[in-house]
C-alpha atoms as a PDB file:
ATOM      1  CA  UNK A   1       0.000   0.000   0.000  1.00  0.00           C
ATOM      2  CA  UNK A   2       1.663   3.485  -0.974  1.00  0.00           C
ATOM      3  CA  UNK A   3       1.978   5.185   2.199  1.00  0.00           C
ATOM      4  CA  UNK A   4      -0.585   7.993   2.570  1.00  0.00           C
ATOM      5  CA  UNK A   5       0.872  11.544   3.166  1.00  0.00           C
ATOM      6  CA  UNK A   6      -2.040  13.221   5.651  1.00  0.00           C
ATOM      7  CA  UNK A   7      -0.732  12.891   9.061  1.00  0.00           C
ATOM      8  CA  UNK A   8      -3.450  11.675  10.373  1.00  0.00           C
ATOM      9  CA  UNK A   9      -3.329   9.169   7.764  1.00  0.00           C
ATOM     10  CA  UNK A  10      -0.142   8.200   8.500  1.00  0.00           C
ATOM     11  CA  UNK A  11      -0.536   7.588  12.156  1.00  0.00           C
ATOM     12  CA  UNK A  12      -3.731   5.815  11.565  1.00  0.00           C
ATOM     13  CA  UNK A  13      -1.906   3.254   9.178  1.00  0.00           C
ATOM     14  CA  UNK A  14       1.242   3.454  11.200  1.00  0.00           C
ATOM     15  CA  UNK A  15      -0.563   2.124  14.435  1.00  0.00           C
ATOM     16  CA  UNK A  16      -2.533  -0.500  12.103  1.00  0.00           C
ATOM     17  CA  UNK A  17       0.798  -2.412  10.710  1.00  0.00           C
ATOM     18  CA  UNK A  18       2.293  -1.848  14.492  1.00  0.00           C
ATOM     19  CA  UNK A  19      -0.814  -3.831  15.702  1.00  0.00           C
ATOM     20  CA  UNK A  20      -0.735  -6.286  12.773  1.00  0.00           C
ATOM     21  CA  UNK A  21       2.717  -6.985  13.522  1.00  0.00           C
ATOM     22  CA  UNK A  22       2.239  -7.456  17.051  1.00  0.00           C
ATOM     23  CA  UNK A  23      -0.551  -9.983  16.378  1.00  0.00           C
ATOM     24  CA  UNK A  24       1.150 -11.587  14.078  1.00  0.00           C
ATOM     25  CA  UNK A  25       4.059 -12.062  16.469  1.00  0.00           C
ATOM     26  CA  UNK A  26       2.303 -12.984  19.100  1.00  0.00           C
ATOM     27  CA  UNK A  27       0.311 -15.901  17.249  1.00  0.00           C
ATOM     28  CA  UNK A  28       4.225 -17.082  15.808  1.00  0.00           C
ATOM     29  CA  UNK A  29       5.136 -17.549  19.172  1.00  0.00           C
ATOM     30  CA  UNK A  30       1.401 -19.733  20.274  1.00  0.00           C
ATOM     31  CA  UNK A  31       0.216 -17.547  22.723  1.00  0.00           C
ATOM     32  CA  UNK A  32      -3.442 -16.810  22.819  1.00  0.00           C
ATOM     33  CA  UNK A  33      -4.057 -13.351  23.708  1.00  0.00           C
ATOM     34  CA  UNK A  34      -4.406 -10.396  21.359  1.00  0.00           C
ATOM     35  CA  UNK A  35      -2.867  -7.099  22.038  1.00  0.00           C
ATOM     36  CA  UNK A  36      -5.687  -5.414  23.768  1.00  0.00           C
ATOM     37  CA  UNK A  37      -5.841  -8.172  25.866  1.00  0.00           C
ATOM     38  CA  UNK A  38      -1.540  -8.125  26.785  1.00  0.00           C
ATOM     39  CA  UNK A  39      -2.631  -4.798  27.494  1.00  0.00           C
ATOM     40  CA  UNK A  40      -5.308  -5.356  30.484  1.00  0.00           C
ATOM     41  CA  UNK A  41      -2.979  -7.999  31.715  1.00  0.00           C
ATOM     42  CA  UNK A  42      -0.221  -5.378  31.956  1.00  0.00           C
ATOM     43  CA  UNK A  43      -2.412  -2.446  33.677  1.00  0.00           C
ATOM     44  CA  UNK A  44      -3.261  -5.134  35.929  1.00  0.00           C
ATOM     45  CA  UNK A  45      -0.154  -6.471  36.682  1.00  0.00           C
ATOM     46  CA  UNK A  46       1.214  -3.053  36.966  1.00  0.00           C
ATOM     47  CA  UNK A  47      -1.618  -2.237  39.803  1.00  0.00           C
ATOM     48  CA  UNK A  48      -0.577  -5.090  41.666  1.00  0.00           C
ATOM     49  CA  UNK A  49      -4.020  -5.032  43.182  1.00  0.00           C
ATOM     50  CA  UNK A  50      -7.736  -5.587  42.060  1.00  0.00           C
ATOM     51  CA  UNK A  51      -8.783  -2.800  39.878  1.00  0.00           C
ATOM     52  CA  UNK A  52     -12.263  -1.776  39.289  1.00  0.00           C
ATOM     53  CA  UNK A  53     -13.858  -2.844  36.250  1.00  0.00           C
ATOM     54  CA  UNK A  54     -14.525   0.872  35.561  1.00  0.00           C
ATOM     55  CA  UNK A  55     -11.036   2.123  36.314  1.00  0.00           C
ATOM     56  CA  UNK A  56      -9.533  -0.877  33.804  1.00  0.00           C
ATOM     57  CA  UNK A  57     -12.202   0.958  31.039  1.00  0.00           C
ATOM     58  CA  UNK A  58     -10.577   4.262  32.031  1.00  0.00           C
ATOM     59  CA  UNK A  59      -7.003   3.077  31.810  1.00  0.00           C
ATOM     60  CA  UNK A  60      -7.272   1.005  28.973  1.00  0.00           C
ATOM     61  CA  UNK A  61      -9.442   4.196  26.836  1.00  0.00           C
ATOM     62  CA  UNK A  62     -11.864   1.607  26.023  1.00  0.00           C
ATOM     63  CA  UNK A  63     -16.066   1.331  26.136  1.00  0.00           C
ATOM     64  CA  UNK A  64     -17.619  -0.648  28.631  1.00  0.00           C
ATOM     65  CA  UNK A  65     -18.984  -2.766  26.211  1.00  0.00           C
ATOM     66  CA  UNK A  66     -15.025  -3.961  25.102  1.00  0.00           C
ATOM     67  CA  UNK A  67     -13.454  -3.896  28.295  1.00  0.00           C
ATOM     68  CA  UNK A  68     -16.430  -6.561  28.954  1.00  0.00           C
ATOM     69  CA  UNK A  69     -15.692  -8.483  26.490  1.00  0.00           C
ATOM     70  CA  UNK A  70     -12.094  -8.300  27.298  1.00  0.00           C
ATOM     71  CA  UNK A  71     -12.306  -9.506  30.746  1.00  0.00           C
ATOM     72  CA  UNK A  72     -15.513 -12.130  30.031  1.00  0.00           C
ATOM     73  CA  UNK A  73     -12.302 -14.159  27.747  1.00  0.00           C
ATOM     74  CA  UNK A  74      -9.971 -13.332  29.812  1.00  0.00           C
ATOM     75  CA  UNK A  75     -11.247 -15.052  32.639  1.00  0.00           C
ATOM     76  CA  UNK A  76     -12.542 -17.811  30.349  1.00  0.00           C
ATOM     77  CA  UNK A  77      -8.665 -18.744  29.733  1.00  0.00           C
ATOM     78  CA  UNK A  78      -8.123 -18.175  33.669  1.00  0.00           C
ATOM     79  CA  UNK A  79      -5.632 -15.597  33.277  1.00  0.00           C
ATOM     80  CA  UNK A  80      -8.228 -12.855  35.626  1.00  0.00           C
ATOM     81  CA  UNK A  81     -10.655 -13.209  38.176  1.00  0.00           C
ATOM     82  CA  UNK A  82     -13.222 -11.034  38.658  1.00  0.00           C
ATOM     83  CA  UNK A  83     -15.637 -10.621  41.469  1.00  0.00           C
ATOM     84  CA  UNK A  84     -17.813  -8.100  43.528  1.00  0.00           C
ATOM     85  CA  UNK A  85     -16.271  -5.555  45.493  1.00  0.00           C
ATOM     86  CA  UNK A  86     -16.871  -6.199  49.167  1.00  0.00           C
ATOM     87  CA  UNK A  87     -17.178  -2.652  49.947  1.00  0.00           C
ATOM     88  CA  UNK A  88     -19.902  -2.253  47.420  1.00  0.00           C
ATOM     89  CA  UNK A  89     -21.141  -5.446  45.590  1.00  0.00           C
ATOM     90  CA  UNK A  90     -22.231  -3.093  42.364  1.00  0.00           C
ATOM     91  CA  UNK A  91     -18.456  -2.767  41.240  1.00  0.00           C
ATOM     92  CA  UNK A  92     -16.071  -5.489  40.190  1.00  0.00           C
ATOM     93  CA  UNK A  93     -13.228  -6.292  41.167  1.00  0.00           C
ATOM     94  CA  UNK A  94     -10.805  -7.791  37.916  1.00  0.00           C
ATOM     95  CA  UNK A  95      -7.167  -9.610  39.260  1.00  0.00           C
ATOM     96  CA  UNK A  96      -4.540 -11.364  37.777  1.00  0.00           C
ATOM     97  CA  UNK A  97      -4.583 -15.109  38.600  1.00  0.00           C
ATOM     98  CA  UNK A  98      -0.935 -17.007  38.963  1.00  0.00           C
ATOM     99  CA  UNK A  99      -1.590 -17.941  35.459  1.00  0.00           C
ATOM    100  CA  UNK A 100      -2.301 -14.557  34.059  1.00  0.00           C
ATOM    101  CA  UNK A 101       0.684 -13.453  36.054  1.00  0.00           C
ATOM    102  CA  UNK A 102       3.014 -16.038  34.056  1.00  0.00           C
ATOM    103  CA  UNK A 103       1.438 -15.166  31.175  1.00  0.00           C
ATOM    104  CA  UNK A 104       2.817 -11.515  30.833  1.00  0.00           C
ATOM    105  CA  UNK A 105       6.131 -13.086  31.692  1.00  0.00           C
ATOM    106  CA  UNK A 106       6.130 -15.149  28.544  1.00  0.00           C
ATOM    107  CA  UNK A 107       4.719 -12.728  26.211  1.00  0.00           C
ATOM    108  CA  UNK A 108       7.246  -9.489  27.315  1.00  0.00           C
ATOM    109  CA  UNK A 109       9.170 -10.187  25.022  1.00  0.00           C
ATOM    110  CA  UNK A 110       7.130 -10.472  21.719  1.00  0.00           C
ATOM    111  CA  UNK A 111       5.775  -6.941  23.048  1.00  0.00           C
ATOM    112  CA  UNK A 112       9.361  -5.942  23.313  1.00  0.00           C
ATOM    113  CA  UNK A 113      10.290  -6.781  19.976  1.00  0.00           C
ATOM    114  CA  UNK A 114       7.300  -4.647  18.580  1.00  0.00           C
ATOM    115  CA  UNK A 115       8.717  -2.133  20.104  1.00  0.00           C
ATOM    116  CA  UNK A 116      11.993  -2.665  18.810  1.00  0.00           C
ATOM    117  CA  UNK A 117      11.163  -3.225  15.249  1.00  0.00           C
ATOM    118  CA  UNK A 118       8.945  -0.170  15.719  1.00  0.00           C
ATOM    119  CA  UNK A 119      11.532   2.313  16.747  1.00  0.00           C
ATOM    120  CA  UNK A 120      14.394   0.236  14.534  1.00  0.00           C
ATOM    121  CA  UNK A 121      15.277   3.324  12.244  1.00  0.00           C
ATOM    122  CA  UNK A 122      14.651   6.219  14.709  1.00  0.00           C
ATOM    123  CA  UNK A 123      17.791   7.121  17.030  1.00  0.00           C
ATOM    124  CA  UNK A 124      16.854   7.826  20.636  1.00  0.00           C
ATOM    125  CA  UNK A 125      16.898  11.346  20.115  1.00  0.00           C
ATOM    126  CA  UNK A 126      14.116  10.820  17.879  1.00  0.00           C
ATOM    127  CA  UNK A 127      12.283   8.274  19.604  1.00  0.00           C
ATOM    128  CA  UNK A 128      12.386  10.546  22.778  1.00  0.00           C
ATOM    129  CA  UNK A 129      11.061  13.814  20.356  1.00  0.00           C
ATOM    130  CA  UNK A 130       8.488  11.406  18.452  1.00  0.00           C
ATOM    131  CA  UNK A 131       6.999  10.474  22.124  1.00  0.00           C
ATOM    132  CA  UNK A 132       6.605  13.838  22.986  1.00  0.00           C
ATOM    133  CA  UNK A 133       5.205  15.084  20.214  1.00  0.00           C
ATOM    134  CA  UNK A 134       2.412  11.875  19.887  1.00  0.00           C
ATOM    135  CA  UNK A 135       1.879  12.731  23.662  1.00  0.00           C
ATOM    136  CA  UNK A 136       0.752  16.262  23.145  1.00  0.00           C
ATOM    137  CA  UNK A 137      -1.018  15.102  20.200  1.00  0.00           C
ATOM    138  CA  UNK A 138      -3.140  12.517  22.384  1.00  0.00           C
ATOM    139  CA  UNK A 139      -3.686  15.172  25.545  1.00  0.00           C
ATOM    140  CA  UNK A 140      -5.050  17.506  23.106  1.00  0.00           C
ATOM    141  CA  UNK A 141      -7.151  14.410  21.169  1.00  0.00           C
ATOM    142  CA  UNK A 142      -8.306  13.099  24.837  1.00  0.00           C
ATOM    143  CA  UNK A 143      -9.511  17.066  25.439  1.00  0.00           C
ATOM    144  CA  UNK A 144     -11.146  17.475  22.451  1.00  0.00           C
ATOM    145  CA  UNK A 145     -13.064  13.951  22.663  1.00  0.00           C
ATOM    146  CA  UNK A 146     -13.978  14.058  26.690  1.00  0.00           C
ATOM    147  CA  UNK A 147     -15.675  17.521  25.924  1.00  0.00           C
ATOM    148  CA  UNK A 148     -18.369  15.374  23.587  1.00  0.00           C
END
């Protein structure tokens, strides 16, 4: 595909292929998660404690609706467990299990290499000054959205 020349184009497609190649990594090496769902292993593992369904949909930028979904197969493969809160039995409470936990040990590094082959022709000058600049770029998106 010729690469399109709008920016926003560009980091569209650029985040597409990064996702495709992650996915495609990930299935080389037989594990059965999908990115988004690395990624609410990691916020939880990162927590180190239950986190609130709702918080998880904050963190992760995601609708209710996904971050359901998410969890419901996560904790069909046993990697989360999710119960009431005891402090309020509306909220839920999602966890890492031991398996979930050695999980995100085994898949690290596929996620690493993403990241590696992403950033492969940017020094770390530029990787630093790319950051940045998608960072303000995402602030000012997240404003612009959260006021609808």
């Amino acid at each position: 595909m010729k690469e399109p020349q709008d920016l926003g184009q560009q980091l569209a497609y650029c985040g597409h292929l990064g996702h495709l190649y992650s996915v495609n990594l990930l299935r080389r090496n037989g594990y059965d998660v999908t990115p988004v769902q690395t990624r609410a292993l990691i916020c939880l593992a990162c927590r180190g404690e239950p986190l609130n369904q709702r918080n998880l949909e904050h963190e992760l930028r995601l609708r209710p609706s996904t971050v359901n979904g998410i969890v419901n197969r996560l904790e069909e493969k046993g990697y989360i467990l999710r119960r009431a809160s005891p402090a309020d039995g509306r909220c839920r409470l999602v966890s890492l299990t031991d398996a979930g936990q050695e999980k995100i040990e085994a898949f690290r590094a596929s996620l690493e290499e993403t990241n590696r082959r992403i950033c492969a022709n940017l020094t770390p000058e530029e990787q630093t000054h790319l950051s940045d600049m998608l960072s303000r770029i995402i602030a000012d998106l997240e404003n612009e959205v959260n006021k609808e």
